[in-house]
C-alpha atoms as a PDB file:
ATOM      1  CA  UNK A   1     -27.454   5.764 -24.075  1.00  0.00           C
ATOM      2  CA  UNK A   2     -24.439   3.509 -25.082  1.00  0.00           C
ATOM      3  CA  UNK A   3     -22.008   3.309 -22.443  1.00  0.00           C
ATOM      4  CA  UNK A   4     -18.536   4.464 -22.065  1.00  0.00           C
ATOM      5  CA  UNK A   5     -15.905   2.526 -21.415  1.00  0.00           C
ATOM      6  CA  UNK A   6     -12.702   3.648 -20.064  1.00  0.00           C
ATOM      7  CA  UNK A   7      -9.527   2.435 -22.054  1.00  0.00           C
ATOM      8  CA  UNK A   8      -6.877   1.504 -19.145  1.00  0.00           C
ATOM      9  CA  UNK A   9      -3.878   4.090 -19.537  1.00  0.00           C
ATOM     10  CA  UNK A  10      -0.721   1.909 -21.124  1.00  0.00           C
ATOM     11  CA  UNK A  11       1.973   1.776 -18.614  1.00  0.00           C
ATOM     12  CA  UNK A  12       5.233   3.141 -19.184  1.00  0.00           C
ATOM     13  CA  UNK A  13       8.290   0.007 -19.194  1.00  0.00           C
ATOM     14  CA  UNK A  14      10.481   2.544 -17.724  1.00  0.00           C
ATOM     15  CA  UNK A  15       8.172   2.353 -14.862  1.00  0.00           C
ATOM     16  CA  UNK A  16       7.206  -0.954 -14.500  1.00  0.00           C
ATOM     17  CA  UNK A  17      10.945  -1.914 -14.200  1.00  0.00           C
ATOM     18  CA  UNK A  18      11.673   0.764 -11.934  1.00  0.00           C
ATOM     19  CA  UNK A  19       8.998  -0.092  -9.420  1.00  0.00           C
ATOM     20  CA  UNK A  20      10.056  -4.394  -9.878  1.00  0.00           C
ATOM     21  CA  UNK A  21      13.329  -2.464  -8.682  1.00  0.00           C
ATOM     22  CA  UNK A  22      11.758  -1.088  -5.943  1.00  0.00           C
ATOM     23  CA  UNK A  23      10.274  -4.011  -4.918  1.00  0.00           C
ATOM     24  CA  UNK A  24      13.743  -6.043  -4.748  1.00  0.00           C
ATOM     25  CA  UNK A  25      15.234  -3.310  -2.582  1.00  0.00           C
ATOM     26  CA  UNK A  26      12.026  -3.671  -0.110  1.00  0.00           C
ATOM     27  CA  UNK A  27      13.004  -7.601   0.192  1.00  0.00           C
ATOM     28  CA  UNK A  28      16.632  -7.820  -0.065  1.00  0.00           C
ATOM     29  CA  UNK A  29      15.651 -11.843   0.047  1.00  0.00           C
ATOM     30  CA  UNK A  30      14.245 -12.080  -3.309  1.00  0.00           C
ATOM     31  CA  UNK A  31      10.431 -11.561  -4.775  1.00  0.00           C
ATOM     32  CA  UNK A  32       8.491 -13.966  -6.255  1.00  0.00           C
ATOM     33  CA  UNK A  33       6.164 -13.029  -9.937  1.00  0.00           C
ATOM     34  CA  UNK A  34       3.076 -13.252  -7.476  1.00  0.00           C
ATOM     35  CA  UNK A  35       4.557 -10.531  -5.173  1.00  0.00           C
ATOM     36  CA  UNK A  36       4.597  -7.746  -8.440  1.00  0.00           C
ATOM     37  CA  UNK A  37       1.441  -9.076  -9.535  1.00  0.00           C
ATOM     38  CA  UNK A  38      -0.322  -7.874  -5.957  1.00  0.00           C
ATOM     39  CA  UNK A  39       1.698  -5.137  -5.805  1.00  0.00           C
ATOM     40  CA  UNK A  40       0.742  -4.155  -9.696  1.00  0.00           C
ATOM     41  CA  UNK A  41      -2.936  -6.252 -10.181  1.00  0.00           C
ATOM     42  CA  UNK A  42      -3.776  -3.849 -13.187  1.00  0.00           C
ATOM     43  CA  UNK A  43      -0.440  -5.379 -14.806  1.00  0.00           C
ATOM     44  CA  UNK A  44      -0.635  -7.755 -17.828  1.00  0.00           C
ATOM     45  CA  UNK A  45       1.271 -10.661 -17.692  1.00  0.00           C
ATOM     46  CA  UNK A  46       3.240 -10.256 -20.685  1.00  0.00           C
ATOM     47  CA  UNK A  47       4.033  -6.194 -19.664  1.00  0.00           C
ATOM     48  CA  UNK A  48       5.375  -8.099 -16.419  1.00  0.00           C
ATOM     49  CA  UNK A  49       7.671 -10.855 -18.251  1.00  0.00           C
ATOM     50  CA  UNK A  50       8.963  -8.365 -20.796  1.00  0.00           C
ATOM     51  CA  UNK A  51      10.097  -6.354 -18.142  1.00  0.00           C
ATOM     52  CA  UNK A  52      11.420  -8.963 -16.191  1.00  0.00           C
ATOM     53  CA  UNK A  53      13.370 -10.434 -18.856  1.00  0.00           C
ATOM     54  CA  UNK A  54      15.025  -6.468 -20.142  1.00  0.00           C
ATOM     55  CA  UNK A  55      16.055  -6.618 -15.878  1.00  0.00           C
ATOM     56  CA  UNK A  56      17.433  -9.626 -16.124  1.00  0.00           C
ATOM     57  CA  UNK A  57      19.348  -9.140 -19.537  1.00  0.00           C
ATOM     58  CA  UNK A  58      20.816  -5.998 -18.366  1.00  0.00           C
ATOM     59  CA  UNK A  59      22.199  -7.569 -15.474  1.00  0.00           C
ATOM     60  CA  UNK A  60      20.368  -5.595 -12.491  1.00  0.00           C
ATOM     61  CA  UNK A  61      18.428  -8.792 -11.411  1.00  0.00           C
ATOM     62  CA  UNK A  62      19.569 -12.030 -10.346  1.00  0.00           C
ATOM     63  CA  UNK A  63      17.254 -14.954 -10.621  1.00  0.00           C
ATOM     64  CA  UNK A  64      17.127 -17.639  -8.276  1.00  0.00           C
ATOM     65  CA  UNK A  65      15.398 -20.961  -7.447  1.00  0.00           C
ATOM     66  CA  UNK A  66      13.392 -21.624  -4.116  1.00  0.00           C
ATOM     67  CA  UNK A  67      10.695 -23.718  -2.386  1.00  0.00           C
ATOM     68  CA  UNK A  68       8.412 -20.887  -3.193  1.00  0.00           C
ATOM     69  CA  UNK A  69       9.298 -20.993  -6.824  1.00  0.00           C
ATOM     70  CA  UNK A  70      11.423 -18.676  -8.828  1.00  0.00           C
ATOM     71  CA  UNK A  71      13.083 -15.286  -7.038  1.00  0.00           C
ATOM     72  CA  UNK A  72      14.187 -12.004  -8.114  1.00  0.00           C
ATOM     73  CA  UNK A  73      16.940 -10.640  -6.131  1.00  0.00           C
ATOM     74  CA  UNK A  74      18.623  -6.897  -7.028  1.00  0.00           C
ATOM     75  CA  UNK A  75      22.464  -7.906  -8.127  1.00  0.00           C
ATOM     76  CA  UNK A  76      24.812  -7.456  -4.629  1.00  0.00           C
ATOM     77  CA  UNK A  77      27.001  -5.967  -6.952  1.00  0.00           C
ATOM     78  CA  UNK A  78      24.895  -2.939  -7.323  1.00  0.00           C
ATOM     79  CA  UNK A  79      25.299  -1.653  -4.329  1.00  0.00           C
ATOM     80  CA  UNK A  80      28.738  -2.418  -3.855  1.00  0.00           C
ATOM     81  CA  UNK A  81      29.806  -0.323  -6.789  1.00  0.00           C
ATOM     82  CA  UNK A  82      27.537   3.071  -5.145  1.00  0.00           C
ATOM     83  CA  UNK A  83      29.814   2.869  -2.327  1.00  0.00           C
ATOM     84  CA  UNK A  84      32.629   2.960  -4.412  1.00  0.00           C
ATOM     85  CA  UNK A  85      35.569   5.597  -2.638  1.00  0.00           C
ATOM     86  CA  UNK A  86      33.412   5.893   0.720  1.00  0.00           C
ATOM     87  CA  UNK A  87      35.196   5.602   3.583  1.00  0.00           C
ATOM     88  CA  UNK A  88      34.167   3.007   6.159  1.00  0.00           C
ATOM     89  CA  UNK A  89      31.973   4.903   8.400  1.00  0.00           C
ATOM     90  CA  UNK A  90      30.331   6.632   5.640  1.00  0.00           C
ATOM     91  CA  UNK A  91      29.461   2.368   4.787  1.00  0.00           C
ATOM     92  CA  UNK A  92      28.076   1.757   8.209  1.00  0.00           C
ATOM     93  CA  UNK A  93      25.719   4.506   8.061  1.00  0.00           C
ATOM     94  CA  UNK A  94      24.672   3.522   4.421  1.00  0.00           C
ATOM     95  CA  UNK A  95      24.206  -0.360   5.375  1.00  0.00           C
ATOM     96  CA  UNK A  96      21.986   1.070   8.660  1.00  0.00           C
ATOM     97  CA  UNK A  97      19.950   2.560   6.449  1.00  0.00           C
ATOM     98  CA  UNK A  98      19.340  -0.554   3.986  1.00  0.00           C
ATOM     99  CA  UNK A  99      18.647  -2.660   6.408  1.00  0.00           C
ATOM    100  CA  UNK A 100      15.877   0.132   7.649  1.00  0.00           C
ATOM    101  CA  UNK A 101      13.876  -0.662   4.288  1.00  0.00           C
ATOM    102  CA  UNK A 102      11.381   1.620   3.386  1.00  0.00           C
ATOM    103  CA  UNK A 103       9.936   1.852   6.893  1.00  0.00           C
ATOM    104  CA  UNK A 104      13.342   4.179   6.858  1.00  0.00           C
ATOM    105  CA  UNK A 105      15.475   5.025  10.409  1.00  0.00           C
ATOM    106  CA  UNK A 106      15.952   8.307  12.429  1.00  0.00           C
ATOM    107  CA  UNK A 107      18.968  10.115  12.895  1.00  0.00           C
ATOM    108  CA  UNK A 108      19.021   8.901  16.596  1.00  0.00           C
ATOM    109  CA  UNK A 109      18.595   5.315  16.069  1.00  0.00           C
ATOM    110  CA  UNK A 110      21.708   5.450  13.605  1.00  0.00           C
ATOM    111  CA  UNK A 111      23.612   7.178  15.930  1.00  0.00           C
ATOM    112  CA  UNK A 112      22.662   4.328  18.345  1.00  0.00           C
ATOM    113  CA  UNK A 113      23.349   1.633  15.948  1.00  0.00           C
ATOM    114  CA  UNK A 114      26.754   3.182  14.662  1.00  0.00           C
ATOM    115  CA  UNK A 115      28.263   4.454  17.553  1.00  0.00           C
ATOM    116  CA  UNK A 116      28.881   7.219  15.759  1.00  0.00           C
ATOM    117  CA  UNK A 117      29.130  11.318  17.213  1.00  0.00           C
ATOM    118  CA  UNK A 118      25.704  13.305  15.641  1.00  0.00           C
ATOM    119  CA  UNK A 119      27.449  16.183  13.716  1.00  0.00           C
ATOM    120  CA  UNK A 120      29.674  13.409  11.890  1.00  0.00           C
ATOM    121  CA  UNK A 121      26.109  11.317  11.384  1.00  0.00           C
ATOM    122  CA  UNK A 122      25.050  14.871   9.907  1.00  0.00           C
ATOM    123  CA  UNK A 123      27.943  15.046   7.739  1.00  0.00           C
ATOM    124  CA  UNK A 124      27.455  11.743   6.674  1.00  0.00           C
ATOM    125  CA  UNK A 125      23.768  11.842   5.899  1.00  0.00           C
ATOM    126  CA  UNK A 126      24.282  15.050   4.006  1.00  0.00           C
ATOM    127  CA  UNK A 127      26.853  13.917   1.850  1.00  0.00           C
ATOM    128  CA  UNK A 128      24.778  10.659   1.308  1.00  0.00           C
ATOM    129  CA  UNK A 129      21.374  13.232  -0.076  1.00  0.00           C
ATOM    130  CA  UNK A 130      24.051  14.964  -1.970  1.00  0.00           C
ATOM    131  CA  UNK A 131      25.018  11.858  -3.819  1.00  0.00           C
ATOM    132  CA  UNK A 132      21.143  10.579  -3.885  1.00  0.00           C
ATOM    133  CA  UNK A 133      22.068   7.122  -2.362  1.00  0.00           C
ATOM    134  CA  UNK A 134      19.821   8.163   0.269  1.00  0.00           C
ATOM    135  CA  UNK A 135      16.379  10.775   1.311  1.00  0.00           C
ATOM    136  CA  UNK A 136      15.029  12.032   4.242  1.00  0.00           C
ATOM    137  CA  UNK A 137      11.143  11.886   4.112  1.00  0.00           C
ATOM    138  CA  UNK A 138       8.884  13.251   6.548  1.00  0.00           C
ATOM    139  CA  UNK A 139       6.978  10.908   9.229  1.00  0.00           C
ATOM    140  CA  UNK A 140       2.755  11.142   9.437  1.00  0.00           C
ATOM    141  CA  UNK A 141       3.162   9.692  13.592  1.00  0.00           C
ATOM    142  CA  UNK A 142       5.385  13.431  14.288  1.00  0.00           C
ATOM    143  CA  UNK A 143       5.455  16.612  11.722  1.00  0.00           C
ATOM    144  CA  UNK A 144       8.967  17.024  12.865  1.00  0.00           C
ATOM    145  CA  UNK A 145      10.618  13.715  12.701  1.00  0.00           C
ATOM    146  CA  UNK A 146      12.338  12.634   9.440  1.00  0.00           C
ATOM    147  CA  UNK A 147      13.171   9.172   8.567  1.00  0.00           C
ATOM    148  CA  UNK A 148      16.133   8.082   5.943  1.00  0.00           C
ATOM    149  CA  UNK A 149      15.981   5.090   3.525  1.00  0.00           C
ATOM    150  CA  UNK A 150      17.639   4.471   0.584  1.00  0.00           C
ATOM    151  CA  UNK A 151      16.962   7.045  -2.427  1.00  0.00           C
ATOM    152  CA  UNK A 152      15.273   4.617  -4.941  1.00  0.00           C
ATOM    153  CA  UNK A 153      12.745   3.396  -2.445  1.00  0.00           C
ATOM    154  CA  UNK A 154       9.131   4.178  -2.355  1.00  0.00           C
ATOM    155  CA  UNK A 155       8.385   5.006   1.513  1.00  0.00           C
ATOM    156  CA  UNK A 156       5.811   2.366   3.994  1.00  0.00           C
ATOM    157  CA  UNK A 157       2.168   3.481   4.546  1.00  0.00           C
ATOM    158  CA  UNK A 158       2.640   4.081   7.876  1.00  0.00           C
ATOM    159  CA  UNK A 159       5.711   6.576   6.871  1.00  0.00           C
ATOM    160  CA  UNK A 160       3.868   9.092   4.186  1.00  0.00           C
ATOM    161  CA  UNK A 161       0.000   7.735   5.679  1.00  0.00           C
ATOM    162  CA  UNK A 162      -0.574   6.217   2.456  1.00  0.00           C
ATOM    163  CA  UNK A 163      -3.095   7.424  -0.265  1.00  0.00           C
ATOM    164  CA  UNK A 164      -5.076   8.758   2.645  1.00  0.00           C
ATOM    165  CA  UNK A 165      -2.421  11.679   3.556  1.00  0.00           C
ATOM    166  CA  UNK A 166      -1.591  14.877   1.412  1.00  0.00           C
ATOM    167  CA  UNK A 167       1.103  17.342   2.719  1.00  0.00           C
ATOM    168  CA  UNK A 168       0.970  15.399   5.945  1.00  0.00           C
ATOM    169  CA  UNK A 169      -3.024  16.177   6.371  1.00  0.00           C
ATOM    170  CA  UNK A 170      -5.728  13.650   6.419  1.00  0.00           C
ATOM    171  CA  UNK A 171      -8.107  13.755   3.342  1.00  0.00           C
ATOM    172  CA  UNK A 172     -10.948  12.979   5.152  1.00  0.00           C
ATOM    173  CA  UNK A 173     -14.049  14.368   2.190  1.00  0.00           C
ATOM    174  CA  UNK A 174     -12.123  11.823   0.066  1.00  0.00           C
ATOM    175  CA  UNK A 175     -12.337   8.645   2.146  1.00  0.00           C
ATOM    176  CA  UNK A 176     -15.711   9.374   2.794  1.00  0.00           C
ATOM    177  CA  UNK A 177     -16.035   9.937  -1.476  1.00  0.00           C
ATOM    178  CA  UNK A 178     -14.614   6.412  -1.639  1.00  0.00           C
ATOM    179  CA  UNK A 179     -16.552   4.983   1.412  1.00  0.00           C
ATOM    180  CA  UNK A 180     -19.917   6.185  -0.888  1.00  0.00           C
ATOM    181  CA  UNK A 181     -18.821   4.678  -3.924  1.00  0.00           C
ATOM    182  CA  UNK A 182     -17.838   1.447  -3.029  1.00  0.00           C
ATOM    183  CA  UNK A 183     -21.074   0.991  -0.966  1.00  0.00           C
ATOM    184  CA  UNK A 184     -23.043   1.994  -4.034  1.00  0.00           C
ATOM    185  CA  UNK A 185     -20.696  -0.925  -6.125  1.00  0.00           C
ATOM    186  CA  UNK A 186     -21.446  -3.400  -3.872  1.00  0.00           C
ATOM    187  CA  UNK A 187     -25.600  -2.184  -3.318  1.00  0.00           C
ATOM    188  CA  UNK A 188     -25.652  -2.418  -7.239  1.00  0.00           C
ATOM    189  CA  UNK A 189     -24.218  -5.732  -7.471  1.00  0.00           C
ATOM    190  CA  UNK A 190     -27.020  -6.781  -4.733  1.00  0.00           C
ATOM    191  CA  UNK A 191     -29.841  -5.089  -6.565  1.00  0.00           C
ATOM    192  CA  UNK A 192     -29.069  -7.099  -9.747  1.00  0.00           C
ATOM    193  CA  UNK A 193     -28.574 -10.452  -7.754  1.00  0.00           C
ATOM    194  CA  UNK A 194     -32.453  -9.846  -6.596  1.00  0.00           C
ATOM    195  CA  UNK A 195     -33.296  -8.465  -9.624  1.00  0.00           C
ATOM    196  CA  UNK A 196     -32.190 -12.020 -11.072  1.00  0.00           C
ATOM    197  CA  UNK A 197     -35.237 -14.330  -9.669  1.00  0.00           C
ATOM    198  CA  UNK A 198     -32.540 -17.117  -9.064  1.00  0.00           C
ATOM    199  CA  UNK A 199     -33.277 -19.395  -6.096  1.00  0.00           C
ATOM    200  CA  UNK A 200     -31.818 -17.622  -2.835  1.00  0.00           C
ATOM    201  CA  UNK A 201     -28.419 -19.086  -3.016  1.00  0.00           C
ATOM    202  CA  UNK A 202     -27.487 -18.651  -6.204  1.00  0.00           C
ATOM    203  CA  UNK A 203     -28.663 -14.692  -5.633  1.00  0.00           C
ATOM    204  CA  UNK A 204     -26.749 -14.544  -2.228  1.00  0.00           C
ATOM    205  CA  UNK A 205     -23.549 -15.949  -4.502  1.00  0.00           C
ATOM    206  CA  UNK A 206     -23.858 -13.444  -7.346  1.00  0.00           C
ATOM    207  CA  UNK A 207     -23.897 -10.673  -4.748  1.00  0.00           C
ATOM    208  CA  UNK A 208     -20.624 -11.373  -4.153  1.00  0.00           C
ATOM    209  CA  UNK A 209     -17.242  -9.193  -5.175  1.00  0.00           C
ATOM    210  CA  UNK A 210     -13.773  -9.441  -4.972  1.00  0.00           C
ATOM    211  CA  UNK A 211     -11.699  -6.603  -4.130  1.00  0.00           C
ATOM    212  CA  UNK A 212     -10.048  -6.635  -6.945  1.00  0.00           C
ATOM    213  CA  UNK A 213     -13.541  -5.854  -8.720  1.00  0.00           C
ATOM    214  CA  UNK A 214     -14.276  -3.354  -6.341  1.00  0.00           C
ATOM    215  CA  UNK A 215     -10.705  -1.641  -7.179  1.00  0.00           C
ATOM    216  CA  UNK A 216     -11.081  -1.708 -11.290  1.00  0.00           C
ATOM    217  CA  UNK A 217     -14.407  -0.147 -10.428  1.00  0.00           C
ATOM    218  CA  UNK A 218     -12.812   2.935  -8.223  1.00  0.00           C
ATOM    219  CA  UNK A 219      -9.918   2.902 -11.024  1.00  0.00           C
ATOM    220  CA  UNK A 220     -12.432   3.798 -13.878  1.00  0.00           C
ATOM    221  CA  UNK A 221     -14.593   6.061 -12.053  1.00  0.00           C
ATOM    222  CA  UNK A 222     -11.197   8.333 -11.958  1.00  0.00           C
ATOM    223  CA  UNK A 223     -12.470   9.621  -8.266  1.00  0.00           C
ATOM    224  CA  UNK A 224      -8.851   9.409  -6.960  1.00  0.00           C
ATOM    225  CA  UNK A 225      -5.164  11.840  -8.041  1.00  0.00           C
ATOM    226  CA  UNK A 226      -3.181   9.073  -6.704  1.00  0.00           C
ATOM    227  CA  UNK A 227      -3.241   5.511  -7.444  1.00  0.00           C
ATOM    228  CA  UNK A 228      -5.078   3.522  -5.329  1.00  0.00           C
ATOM    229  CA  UNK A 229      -3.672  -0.172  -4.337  1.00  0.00           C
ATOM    230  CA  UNK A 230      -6.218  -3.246  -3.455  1.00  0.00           C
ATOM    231  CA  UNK A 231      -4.878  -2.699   0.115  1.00  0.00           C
ATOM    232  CA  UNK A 232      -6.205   0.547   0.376  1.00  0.00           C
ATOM    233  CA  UNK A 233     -10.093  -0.353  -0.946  1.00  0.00           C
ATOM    234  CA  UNK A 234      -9.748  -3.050   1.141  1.00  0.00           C
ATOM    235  CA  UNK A 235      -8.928  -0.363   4.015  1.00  0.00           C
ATOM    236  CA  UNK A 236     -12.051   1.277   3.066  1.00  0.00           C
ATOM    237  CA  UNK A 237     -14.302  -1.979   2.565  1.00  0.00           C
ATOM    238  CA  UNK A 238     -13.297  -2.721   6.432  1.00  0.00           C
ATOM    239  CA  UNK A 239     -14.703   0.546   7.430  1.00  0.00           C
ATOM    240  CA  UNK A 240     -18.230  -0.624   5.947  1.00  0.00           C
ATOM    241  CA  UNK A 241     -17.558  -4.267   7.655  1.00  0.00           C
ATOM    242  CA  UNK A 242     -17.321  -2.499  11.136  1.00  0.00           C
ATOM    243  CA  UNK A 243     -19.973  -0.179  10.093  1.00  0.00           C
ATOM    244  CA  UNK A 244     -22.555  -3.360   9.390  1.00  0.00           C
ATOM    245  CA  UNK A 245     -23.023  -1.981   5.426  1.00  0.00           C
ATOM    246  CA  UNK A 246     -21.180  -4.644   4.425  1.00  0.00           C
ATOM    247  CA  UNK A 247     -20.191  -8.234   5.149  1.00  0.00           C
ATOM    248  CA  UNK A 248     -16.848 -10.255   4.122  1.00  0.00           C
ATOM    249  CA  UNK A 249     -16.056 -13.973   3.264  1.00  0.00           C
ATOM    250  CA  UNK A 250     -12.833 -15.827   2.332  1.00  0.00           C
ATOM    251  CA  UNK A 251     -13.052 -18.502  -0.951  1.00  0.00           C
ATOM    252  CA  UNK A 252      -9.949 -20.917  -1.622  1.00  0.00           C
ATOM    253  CA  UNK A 253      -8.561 -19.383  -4.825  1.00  0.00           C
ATOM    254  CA  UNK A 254      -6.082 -20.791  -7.764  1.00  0.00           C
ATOM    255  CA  UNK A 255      -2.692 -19.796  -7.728  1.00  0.00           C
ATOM    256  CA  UNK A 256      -2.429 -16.621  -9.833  1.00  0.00           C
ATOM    257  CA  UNK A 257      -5.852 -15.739  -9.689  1.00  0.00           C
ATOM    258  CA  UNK A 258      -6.237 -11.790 -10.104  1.00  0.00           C
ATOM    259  CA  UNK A 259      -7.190 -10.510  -6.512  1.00  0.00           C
ATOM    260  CA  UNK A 260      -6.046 -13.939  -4.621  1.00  0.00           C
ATOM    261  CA  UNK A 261      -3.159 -13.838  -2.397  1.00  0.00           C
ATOM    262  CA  UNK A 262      -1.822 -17.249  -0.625  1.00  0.00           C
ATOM    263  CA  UNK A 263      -4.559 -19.053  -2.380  1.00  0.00           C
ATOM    264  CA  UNK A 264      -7.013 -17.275  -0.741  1.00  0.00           C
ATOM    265  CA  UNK A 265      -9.432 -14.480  -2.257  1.00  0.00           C
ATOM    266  CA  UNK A 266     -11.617 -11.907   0.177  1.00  0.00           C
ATOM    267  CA  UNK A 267     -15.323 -11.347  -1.418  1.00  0.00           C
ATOM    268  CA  UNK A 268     -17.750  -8.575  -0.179  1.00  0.00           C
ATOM    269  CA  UNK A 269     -21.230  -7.882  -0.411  1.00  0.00           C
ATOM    270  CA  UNK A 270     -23.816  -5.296   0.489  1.00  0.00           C
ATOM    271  CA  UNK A 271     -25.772  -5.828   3.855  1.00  0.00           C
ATOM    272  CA  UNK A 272     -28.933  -4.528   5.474  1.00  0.00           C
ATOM    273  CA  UNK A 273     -28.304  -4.539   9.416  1.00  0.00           C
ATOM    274  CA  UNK A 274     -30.724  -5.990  11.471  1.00  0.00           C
ATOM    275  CA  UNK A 275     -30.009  -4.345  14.485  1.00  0.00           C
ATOM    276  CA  UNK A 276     -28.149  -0.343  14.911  1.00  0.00           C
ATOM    277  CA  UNK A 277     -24.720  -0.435  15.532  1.00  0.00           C
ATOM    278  CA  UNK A 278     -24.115   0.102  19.197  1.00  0.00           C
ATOM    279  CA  UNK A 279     -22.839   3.454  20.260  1.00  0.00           C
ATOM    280  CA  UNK A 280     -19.089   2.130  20.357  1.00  0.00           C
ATOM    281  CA  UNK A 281     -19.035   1.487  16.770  1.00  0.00           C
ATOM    282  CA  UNK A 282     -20.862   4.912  15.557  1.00  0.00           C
ATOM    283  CA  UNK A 283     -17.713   7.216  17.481  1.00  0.00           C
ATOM    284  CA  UNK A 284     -15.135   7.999  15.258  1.00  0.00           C
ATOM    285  CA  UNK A 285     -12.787   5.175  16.197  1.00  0.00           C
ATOM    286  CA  UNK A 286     -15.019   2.498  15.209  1.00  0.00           C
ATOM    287  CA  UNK A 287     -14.856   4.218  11.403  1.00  0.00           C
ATOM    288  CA  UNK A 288     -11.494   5.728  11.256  1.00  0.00           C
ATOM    289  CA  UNK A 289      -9.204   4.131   8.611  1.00  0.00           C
ATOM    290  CA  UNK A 290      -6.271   4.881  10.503  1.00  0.00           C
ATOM    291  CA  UNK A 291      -7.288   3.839  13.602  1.00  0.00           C
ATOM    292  CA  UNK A 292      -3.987   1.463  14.342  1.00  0.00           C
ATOM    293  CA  UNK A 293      -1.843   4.488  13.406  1.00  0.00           C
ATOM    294  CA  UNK A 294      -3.717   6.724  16.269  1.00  0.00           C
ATOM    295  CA  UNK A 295      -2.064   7.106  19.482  1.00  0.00           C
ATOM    296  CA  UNK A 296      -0.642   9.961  21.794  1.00  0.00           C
ATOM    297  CA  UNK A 297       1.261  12.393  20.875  1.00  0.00           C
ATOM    298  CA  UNK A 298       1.218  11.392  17.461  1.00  0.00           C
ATOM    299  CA  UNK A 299       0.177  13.581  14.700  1.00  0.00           C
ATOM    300  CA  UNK A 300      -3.155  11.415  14.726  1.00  0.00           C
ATOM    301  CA  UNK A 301      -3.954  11.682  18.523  1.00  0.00           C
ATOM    302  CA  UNK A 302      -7.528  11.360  20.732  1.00  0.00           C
ATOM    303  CA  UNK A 303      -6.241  14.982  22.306  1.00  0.00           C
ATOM    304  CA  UNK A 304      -6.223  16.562  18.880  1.00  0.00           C
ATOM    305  CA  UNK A 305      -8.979  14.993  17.006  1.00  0.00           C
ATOM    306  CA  UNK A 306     -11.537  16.991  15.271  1.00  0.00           C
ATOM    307  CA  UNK A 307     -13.905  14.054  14.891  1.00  0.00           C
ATOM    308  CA  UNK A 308     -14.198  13.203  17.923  1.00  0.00           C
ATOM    309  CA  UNK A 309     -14.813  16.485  19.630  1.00  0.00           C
ATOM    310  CA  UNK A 310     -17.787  17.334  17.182  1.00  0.00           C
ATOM    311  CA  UNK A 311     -18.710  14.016  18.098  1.00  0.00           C
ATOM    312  CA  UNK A 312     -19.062  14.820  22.163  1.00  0.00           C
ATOM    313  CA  UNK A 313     -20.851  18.227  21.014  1.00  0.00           C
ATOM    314  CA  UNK A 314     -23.194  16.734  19.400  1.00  0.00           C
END
């Protein structure tokens, strides 16, 4: 039976440039082309450049020369003119929550920062949602805290949980889903490295795969509803480092290489463990992708968690 390959979906421009936008707004410094290629790996390079170039043309990007190469910094003057007829402490509270990011900043923290009385922060931030300069956005570490950051930004990991959260609630079926299948990538790649009667290096060598690999795999399998970043298989090929399935190595990589970042590129490979884990590592916490996010009185707490108490019943 032939087999069928899965055409990559064409990217809308209208979203690459609005995500490069993003980007600039997350580092008010400046990003470099290798920063939106890790942040968009399934990007050509000529989707990347011809959006780049319609930025810069339209006069939303500056462009600017460092040690690190060329930078793309969002035009001051953007900002400037959304503050336009604002009144100065309504400018305070909008500059508090740039500099927040897209880690964003609570109500209390701005009312530390500004000095400010909380009914006119309230006034303030409402007018600001009103006006979508800015959004509140609801916090994974406490169900009733809400965080503001500027409108256009797409919130931090540890804010919304990442692609491991929906509606606040951990998905835990589908990180196990994508624990299975990128065991059964890497087990496949190791069967066919044996399968290969190459001398033993050469076989440990071709056993070998990047993340990036392991990623475009997960992509085309079309497993996941939301899109999936390298960090987050990489989150999931830790979980079968610490449970001995798997075993990691860093290479020296070119600069641009798909899947390298700093030069550097992370390979994995299937294992067989020669001893059982101990007991420390089979609990919960030694598998839990969210482990540095756990702590109490969080929303992810040792008081509250399910895994763990079917763990001490059984």
């Amino acid at each position: 039976m032939a087999e069928v390959k899965v055409k990559p979906e064409v990217p809308d421009p209208a979203d690459i440039e609005n995500r490069i936008i993003e980007l600039c707004h997350q580092f008010p410094h400046g990003i470099t082309d290798q920063v939106i290629q890790n942040d968009m790996p399934h990007m050509e390079a000529q989707q990347r450049a011809m959006a780049i170039n319609r930025l810069l043309s339209m006069g939303q990007l500056d462009l600017l020369r460092s040690n690190a190469g060329l930078l793309y910094r969002i035009k001051e003057s953007q900002n400037a003119s959304k503050m336009k007829g604002s009144d100065n402490q309504e400018k305070l509270v909008y500059q508090i929550i740039e500099d927040a990011g897209n880690k964003g900043i609570w109500s209390r923290d701005i009312r530390y920062k500004s000095n400010l009385p909380l009914t006119e922060i309230n006034k303030i931030l409402k007018n600001l949602e009103s006006k979508k300069l800015i959004k509140a956005v609801k916090s994974v570490a406490a169900s009733k805290k809400k965080v503001y950051m500027l409108y256009n930004l797409q919130p931090d990991r540890s804010v919304t949980g990442g692609a491991w959260y929906s509606d606040q609630d951990f998905e835990s079926e589908f990180v196990e889903v994508l624990n299975q299948q990128c065991f059964k990538f890497l087990q496949s790649k190791a069967e066919a490295a044996r399968e290969s009667k190459q001398n033993p290096m050469i076989q440990r060598n071709s056993s070998f795969a990047s993340s990036h690999e392991v990623w475009k795999y997960i992509c085309e399998l079309g497993i996941s509803k939301v899109e999936l970043s390298m960090e987050d298989i990489e989150t999931i090929l830790n979980t079968l480092i610490y449970d001995g399935k798997v075993e990691m190595t860093i290479i020296a990589a070119k600069e641009g290489t798909v899947g390298s970042v700093d030069g550097q590129m992370k390979l994995y490979r299937a294992v067989s463990p020669l001893i059982q884990p101990t007991g420390l590592v089979r609990t919960p916490c030694g598998l839990c992708p969210v482990f540095d996010d756990c702590h109490e009185g969080g929303e992810i707490s040792p008081s509250n968690c399910i895994y763990m108490t079917e763990w001490l019943e059984f």
